[in-house]
PDB file of N, CA and C in Angstrom:
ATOM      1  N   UNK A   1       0.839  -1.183   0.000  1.00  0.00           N
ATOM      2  CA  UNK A   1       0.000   0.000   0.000  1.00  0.00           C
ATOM      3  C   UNK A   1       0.881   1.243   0.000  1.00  0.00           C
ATOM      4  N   UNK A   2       0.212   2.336  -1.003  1.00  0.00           N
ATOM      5  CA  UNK A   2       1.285   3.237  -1.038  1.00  0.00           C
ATOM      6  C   UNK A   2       0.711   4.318   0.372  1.00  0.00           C
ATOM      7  N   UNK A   3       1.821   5.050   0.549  1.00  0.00           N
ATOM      8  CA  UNK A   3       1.595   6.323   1.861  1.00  0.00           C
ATOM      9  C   UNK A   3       0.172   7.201   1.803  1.00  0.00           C
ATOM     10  N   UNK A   4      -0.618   7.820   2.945  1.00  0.00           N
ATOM     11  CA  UNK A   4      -1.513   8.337   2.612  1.00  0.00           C
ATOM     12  C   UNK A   4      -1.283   9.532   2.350  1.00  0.00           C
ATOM     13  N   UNK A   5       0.094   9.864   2.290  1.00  0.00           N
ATOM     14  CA  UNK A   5       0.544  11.588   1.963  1.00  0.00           C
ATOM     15  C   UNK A   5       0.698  11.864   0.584  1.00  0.00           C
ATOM     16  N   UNK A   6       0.310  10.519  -0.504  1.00  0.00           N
ATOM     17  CA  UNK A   6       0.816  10.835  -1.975  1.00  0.00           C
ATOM     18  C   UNK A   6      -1.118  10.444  -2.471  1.00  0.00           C
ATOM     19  N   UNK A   7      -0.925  11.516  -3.466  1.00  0.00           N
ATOM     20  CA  UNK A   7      -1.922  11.922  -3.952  1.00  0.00           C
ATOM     21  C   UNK A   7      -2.855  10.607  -4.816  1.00  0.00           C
ATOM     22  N   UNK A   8      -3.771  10.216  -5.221  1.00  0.00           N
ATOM     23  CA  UNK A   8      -4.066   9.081  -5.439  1.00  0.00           C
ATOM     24  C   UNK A   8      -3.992   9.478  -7.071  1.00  0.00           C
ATOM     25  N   UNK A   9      -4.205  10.674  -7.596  1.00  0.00           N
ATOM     26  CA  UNK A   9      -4.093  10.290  -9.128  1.00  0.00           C
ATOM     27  C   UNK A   9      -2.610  10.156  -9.250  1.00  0.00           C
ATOM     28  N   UNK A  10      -1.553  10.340  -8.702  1.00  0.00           N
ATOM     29  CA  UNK A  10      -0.024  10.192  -9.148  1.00  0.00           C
ATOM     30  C   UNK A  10      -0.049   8.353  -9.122  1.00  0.00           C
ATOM     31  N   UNK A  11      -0.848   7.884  -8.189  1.00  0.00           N
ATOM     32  CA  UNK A  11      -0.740   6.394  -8.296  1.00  0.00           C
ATOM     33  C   UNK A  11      -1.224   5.348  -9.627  1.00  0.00           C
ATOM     34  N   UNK A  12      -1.200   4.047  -9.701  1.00  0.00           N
ATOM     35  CA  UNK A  12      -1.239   3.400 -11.452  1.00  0.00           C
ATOM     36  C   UNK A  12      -2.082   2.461  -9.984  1.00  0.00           C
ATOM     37  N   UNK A  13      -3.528   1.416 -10.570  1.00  0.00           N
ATOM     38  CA  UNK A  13      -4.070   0.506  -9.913  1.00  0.00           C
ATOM     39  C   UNK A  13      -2.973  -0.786 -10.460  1.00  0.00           C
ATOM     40  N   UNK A  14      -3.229  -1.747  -9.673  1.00  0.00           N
ATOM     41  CA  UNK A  14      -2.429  -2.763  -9.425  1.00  0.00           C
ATOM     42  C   UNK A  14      -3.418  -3.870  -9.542  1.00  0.00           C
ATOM     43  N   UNK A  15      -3.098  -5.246 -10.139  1.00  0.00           N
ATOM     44  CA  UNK A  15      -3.712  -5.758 -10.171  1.00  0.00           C
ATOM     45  C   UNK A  15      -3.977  -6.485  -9.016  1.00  0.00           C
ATOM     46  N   UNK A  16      -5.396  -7.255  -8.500  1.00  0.00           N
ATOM     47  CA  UNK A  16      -5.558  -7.696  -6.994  1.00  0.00           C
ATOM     48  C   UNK A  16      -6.136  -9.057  -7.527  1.00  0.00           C
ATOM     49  N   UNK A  17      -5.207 -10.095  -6.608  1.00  0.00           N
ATOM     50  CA  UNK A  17      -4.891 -11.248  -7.119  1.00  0.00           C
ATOM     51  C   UNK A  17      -6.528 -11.674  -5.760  1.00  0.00           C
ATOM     52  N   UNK A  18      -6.754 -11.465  -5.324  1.00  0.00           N
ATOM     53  CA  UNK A  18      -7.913 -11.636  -4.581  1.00  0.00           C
ATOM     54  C   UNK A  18      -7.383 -12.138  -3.214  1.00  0.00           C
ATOM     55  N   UNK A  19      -6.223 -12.447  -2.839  1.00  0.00           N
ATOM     56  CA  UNK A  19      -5.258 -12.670  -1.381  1.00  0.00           C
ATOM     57  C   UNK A  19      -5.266 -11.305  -0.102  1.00  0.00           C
ATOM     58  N   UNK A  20      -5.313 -10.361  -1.278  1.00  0.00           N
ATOM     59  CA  UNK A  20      -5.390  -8.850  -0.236  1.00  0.00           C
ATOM     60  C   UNK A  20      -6.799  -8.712   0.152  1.00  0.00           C
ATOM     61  N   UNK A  21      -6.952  -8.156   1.922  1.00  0.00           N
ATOM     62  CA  UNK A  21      -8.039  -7.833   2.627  1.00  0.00           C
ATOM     63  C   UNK A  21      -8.385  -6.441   2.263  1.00  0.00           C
ATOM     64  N   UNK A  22      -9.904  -6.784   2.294  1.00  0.00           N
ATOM     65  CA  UNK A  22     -10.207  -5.023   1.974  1.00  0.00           C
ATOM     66  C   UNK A  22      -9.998  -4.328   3.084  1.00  0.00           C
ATOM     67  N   UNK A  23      -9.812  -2.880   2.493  1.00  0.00           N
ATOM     68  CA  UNK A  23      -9.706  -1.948   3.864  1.00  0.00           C
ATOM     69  C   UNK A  23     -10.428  -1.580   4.226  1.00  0.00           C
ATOM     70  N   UNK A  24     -10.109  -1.625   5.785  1.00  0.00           N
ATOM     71  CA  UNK A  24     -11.061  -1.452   6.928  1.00  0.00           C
ATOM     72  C   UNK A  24     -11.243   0.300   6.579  1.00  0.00           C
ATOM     73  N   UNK A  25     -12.387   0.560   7.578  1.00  0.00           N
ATOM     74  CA  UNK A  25     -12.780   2.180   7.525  1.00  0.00           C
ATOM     75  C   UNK A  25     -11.352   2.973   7.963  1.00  0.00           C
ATOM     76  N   UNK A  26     -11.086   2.511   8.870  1.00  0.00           N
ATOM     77  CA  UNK A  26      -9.847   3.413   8.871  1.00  0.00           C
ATOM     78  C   UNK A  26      -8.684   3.539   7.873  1.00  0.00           C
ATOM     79  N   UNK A  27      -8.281   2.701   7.592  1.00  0.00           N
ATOM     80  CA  UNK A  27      -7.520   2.687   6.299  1.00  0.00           C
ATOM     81  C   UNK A  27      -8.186   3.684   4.953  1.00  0.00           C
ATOM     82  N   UNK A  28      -9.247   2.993   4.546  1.00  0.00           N
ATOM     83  CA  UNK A  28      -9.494   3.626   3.908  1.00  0.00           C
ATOM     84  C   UNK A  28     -10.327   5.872   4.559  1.00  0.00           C
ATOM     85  N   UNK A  29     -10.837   5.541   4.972  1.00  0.00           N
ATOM     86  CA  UNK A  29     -11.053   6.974   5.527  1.00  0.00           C
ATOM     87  C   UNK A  29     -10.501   8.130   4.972  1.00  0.00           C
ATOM     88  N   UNK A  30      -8.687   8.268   5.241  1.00  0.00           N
ATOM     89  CA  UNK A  30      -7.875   9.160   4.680  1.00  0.00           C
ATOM     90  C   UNK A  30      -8.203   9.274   3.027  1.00  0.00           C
ATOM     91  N   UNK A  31      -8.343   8.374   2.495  1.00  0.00           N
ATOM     92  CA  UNK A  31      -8.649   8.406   1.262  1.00  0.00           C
ATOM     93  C   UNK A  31     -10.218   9.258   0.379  1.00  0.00           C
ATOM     94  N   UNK A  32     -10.599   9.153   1.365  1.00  0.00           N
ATOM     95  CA  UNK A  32     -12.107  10.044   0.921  1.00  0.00           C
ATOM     96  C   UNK A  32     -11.958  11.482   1.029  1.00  0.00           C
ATOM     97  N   UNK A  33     -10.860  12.027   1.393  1.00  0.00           N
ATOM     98  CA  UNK A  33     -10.956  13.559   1.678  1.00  0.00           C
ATOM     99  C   UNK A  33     -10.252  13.870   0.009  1.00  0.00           C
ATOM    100  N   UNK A  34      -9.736  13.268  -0.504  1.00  0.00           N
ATOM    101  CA  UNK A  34      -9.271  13.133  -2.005  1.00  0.00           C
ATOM    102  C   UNK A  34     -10.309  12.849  -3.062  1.00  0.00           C
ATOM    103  N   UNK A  35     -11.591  12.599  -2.741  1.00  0.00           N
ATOM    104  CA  UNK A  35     -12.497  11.979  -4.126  1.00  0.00           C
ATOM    105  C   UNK A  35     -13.976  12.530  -3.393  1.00  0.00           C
ATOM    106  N   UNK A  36     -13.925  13.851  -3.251  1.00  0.00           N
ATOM    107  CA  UNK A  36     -15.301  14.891  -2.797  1.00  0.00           C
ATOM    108  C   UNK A  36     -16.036  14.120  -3.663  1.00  0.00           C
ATOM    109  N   UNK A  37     -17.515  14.037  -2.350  1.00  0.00           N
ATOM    110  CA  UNK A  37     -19.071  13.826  -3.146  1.00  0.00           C
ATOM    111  C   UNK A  37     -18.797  12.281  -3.312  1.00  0.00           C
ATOM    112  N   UNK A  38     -18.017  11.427  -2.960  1.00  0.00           N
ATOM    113  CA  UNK A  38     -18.240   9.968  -2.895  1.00  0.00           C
ATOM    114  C   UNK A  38     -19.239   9.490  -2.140  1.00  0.00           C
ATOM    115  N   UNK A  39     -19.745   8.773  -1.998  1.00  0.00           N
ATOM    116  CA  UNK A  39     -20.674   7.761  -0.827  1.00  0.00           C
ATOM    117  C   UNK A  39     -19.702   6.870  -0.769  1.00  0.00           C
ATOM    118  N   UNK A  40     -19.808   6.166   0.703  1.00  0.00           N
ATOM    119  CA  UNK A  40     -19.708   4.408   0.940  1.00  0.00           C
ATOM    120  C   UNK A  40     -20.717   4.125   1.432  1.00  0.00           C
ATOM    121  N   UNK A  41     -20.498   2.713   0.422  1.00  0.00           N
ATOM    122  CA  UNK A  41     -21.869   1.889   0.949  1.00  0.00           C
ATOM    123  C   UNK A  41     -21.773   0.477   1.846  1.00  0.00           C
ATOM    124  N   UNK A  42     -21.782   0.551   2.748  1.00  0.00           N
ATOM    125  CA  UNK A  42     -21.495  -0.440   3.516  1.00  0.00           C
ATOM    126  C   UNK A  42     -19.975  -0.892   3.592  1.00  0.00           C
ATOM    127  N   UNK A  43     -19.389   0.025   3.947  1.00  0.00           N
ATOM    128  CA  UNK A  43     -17.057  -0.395   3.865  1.00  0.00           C
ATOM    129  C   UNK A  43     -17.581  -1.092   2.649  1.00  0.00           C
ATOM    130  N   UNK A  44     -18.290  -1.523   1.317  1.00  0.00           N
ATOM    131  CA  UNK A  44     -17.718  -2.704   0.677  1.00  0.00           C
ATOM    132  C   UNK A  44     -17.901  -1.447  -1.196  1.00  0.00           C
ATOM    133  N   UNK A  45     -17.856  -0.461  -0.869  1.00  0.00           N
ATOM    134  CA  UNK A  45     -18.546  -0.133  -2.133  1.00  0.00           C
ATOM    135  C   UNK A  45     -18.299   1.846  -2.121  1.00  0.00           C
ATOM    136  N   UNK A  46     -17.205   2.353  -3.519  1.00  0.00           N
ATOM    137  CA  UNK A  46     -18.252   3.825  -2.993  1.00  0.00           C
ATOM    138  C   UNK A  46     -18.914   3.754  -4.699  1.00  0.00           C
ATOM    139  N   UNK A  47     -19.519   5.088  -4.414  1.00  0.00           N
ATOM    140  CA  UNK A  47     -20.443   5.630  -5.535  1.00  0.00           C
ATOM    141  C   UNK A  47     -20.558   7.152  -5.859  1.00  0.00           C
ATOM    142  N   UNK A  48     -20.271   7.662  -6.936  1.00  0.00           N
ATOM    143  CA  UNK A  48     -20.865   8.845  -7.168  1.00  0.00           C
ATOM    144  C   UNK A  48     -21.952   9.087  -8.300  1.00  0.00           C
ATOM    145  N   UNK A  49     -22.646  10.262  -8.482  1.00  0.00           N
ATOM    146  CA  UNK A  49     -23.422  10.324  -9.501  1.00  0.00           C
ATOM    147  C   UNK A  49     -22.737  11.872  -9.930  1.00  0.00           C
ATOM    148  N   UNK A  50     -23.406  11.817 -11.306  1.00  0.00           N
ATOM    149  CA  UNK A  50     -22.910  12.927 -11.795  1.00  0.00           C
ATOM    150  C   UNK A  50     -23.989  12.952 -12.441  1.00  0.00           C
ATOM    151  N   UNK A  51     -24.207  14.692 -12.672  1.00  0.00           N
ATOM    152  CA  UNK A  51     -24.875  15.263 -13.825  1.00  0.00           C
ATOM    153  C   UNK A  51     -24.506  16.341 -15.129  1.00  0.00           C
ATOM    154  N   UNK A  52     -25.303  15.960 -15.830  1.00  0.00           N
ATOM    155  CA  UNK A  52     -24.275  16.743 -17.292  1.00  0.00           C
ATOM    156  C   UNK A  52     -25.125  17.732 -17.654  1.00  0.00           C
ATOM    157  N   UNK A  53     -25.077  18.552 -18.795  1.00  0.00           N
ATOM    158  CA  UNK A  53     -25.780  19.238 -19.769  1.00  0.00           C
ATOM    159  C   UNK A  53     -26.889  18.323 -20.308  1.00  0.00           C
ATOM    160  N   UNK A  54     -26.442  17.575 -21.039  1.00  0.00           N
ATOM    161  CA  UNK A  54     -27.121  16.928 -21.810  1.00  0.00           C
ATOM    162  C   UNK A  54     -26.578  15.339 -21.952  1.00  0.00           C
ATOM    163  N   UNK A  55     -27.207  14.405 -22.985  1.00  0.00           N
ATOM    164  CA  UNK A  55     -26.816  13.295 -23.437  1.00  0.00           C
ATOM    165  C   UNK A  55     -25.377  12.844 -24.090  1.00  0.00           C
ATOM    166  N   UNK A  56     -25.440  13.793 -24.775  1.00  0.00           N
ATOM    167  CA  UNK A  56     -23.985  13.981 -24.993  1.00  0.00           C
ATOM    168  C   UNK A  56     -22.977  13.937 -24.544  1.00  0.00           C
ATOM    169  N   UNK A  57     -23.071  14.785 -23.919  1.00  0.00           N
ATOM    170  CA  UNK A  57     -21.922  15.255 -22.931  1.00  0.00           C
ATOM    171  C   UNK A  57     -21.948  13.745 -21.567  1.00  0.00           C
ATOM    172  N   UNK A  58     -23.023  13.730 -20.983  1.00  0.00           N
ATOM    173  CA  UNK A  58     -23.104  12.481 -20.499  1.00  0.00           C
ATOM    174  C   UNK A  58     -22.102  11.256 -21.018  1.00  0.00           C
ATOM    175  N   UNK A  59     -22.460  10.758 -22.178  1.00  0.00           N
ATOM    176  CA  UNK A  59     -22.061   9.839 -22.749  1.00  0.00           C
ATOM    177  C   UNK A  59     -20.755   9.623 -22.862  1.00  0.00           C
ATOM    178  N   UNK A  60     -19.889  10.964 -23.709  1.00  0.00           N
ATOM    179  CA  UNK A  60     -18.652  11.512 -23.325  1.00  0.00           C
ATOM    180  C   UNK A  60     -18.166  11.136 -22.690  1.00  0.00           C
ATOM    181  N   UNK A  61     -18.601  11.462 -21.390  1.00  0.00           N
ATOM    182  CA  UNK A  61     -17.901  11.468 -19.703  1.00  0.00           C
ATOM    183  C   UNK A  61     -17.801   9.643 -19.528  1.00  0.00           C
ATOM    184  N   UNK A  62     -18.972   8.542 -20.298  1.00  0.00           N
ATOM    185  CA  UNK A  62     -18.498   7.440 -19.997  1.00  0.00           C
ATOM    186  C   UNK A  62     -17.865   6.857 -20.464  1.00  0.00           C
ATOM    187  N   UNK A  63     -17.366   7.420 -21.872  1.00  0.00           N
ATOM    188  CA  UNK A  63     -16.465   7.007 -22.584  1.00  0.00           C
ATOM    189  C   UNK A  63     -15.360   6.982 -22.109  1.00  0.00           C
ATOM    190  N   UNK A  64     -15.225   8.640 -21.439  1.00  0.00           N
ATOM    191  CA  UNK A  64     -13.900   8.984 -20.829  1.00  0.00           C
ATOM    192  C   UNK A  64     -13.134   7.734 -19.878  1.00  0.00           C
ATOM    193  N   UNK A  65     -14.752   8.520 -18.953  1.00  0.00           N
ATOM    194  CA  UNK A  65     -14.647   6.936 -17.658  1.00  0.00           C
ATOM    195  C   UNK A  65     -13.768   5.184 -18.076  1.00  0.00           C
ATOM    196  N   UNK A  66     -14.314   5.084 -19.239  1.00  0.00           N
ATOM    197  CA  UNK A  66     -14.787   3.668 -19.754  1.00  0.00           C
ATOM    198  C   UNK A  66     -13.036   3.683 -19.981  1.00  0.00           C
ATOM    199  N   UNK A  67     -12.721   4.036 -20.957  1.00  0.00           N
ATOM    200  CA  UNK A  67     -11.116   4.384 -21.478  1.00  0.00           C
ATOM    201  C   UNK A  67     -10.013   4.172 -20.076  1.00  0.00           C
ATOM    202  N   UNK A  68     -10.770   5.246 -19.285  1.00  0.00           N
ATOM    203  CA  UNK A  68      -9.491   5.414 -18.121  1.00  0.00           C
ATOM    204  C   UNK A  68      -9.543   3.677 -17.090  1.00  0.00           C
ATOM    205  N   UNK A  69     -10.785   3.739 -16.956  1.00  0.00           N
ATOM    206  CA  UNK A  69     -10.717   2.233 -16.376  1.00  0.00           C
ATOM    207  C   UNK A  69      -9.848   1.140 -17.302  1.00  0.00           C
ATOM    208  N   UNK A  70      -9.849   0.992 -18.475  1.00  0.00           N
ATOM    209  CA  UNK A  70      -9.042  -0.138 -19.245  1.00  0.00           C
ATOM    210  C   UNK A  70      -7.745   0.072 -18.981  1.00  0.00           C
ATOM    211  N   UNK A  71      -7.703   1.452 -19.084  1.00  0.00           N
ATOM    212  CA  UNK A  71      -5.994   1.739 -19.466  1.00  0.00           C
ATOM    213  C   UNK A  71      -5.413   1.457 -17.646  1.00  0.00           C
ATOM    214  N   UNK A  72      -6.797   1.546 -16.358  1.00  0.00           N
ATOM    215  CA  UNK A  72      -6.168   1.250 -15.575  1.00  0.00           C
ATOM    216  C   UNK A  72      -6.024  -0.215 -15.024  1.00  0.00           C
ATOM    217  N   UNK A  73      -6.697  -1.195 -15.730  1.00  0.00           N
ATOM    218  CA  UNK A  73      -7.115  -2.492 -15.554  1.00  0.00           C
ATOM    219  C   UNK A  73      -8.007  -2.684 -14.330  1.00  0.00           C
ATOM    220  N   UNK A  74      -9.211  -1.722 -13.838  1.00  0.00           N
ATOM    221  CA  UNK A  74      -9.951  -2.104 -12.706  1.00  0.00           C
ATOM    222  C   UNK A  74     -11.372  -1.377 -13.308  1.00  0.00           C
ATOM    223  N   UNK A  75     -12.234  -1.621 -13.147  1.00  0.00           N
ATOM    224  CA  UNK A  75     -13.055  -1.970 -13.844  1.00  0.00           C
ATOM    225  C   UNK A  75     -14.610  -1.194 -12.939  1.00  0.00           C
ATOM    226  N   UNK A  76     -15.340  -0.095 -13.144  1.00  0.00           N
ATOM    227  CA  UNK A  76     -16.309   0.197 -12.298  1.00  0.00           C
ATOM    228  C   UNK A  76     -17.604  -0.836 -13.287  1.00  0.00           C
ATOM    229  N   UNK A  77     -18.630  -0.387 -12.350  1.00  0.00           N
ATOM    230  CA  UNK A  77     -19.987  -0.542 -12.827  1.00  0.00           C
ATOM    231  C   UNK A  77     -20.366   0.980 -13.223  1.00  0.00           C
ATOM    232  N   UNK A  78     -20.896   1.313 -14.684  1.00  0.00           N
ATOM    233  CA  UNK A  78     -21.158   2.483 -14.834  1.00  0.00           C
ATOM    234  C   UNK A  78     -23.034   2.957 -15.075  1.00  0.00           C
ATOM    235  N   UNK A  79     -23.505   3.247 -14.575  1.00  0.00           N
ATOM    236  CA  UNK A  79     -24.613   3.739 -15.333  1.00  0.00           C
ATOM    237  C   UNK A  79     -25.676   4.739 -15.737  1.00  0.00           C
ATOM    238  N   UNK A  80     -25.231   4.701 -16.621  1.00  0.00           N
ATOM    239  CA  UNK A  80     -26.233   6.256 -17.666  1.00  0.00           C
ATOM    240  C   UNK A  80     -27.670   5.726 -17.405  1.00  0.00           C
ATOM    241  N   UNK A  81     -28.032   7.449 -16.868  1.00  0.00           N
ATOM    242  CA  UNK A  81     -29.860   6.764 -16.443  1.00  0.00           C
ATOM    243  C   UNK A  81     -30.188   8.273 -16.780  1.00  0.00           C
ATOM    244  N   UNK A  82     -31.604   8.243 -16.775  1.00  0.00           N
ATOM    245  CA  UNK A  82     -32.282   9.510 -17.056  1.00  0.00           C
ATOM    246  C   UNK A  82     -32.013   9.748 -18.509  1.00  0.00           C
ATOM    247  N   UNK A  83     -31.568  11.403 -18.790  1.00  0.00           N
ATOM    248  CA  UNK A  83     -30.614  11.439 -20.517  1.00  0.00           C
ATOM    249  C   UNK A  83     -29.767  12.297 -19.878  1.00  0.00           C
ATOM    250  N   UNK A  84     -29.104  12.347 -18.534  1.00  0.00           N
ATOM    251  CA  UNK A  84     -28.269  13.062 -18.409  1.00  0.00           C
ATOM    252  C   UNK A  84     -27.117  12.808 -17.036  1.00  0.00           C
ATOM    253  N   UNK A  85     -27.685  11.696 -16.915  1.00  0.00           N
ATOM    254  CA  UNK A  85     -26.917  11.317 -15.406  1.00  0.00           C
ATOM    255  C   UNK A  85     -26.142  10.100 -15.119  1.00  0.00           C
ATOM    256  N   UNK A  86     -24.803  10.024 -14.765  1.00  0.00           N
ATOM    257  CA  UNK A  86     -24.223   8.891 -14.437  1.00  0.00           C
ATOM    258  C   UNK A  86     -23.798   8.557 -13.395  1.00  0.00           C
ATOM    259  N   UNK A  87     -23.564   7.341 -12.785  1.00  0.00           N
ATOM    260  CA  UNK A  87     -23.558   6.692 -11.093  1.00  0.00           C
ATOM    261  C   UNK A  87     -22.472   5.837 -11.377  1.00  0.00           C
ATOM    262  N   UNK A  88     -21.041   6.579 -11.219  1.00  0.00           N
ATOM    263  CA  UNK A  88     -20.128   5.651 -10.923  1.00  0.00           C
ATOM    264  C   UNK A  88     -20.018   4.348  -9.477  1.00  0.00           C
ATOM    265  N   UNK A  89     -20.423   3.290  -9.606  1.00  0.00           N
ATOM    266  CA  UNK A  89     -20.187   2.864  -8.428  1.00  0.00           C
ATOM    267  C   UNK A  89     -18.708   1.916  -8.585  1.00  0.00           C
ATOM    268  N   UNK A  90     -17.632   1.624  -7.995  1.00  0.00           N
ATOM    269  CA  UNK A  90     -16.583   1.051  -7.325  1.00  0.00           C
ATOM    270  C   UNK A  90     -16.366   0.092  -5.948  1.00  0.00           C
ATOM    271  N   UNK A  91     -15.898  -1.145  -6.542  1.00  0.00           N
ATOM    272  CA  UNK A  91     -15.471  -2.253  -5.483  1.00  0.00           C
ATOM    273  C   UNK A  91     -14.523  -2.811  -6.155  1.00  0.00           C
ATOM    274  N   UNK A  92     -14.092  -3.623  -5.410  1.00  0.00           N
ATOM    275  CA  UNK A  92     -12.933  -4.559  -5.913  1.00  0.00           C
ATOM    276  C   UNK A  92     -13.452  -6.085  -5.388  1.00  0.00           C
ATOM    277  N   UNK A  93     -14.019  -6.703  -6.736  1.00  0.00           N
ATOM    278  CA  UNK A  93     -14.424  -7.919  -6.713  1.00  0.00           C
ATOM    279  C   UNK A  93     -14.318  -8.782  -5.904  1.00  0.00           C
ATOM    280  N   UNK A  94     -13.114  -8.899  -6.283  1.00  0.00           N
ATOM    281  CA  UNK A  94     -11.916 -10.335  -6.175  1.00  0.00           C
ATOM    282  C   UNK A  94     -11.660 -10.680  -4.337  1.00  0.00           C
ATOM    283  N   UNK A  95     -11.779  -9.134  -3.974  1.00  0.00           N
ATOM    284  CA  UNK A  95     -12.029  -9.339  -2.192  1.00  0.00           C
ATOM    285  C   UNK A  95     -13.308  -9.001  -1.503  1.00  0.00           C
ATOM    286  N   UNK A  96     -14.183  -8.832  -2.340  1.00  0.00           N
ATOM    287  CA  UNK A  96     -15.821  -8.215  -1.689  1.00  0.00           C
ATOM    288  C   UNK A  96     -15.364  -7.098  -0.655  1.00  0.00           C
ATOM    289  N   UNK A  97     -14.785  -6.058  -1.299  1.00  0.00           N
ATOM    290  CA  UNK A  97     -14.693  -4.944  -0.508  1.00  0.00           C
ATOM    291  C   UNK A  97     -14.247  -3.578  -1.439  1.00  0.00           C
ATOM    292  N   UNK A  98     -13.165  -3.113  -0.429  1.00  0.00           N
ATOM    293  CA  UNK A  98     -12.770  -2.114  -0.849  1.00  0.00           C
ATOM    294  C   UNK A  98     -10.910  -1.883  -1.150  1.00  0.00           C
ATOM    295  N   UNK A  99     -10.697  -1.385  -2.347  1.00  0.00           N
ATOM    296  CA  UNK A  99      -9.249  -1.640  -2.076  1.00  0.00           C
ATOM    297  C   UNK A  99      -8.515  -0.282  -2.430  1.00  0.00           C
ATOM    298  N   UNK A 100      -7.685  -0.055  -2.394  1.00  0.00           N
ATOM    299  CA  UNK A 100      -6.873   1.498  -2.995  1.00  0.00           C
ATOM    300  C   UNK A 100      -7.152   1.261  -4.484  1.00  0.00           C
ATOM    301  N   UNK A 101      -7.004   0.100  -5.169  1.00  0.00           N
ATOM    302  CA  UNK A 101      -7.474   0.965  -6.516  1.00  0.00           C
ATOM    303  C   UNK A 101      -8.787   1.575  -6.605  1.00  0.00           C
ATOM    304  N   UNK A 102      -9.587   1.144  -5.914  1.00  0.00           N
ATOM    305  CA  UNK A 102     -10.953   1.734  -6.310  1.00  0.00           C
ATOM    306  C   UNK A 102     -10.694   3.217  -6.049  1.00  0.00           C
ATOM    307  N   UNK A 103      -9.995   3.873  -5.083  1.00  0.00           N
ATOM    308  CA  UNK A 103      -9.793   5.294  -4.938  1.00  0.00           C
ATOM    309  C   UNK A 103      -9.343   5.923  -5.587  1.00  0.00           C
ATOM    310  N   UNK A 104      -7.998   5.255  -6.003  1.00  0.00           N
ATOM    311  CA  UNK A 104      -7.081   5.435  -7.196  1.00  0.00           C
ATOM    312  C   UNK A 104      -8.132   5.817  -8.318  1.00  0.00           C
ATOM    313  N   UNK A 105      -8.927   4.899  -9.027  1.00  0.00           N
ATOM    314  CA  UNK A 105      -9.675   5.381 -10.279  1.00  0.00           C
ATOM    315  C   UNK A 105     -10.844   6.405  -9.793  1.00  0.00           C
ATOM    316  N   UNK A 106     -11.672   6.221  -8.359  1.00  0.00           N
ATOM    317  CA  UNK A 106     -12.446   7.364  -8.310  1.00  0.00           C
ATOM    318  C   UNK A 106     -12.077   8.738  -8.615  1.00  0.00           C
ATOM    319  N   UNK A 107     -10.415   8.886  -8.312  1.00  0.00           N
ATOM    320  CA  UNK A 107      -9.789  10.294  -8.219  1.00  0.00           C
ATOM    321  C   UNK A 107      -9.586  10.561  -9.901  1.00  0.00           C
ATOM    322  N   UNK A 108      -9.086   9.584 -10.367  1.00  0.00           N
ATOM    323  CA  UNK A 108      -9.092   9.824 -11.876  1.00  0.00           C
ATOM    324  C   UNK A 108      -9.724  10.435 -12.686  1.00  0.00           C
ATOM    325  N   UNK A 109     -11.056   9.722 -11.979  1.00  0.00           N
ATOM    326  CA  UNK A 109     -12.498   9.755 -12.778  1.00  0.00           C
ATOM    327  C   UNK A 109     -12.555  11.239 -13.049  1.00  0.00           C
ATOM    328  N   UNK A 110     -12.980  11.680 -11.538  1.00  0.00           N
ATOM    329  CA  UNK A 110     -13.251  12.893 -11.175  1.00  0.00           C
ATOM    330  C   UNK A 110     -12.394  14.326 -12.143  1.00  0.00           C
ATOM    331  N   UNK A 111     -11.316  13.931 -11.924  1.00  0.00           N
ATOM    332  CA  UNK A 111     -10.548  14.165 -13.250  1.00  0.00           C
ATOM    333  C   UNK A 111     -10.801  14.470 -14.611  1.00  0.00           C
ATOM    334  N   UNK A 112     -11.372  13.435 -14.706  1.00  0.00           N
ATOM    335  CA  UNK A 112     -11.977  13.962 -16.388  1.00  0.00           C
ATOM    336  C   UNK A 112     -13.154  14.208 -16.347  1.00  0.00           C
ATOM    337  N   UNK A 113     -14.493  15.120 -15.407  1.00  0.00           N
ATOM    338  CA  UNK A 113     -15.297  15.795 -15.416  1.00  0.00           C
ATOM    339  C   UNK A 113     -14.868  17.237 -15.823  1.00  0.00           C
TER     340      UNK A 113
END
């Protein structure tokens, strides 16, 4: 795990062989003051929603999303609802929880809004 003093977009996600424990609230905690407007949902999950102009622009943003997740190999659930709104939600499968990449790409995300 990298330090909680380095910024989470300078970090690359790692792949999680499913052996690593998710982090507990405290662990993770420090990490939410970096990815404003997140939810957690039960330590196992966060989520944001976003809203756009329009469809377009919406769509855009999941492309963006969609792109940055491959290139980071971790993978959200995305979904476009309404014609203008998207609900990033984030976990890490492989441990039914929560892991630093999921923060890692929330901060990303946020990024390309």
């Amino acid at each position: 795990m990298v330090s909680q003093g380095v910024s989470l977009v300078s970090q690359k996600c790692v792949p999680c062989e499913g052996h690593e424990k998710p982090l507990t609230r405290e662990e993770f905690e420090p990490h939410l003051k970096q990815i404003v407007g997140w939810d957690v949902l039960e330590d196992k999950k966060i989520e944001k929603d976003y809203k756009f102009k329009d469809f377009k622009e919406a769509m855009a943003f999941v492309n963006r999303a969609g792109e940055l997740a491959e290139n980071e190999g971790h993978h959200p659930d995305i979904l476009l609802y309404g014609w203008n709104k998207v609900k990033i939600m984030l976990s890490t499968h492989a441990i039914s929880g929560l892991s630093l990449n999921d923060f890692i790409l929330a901060a990303k995300i946020d990024k390309t809004v």
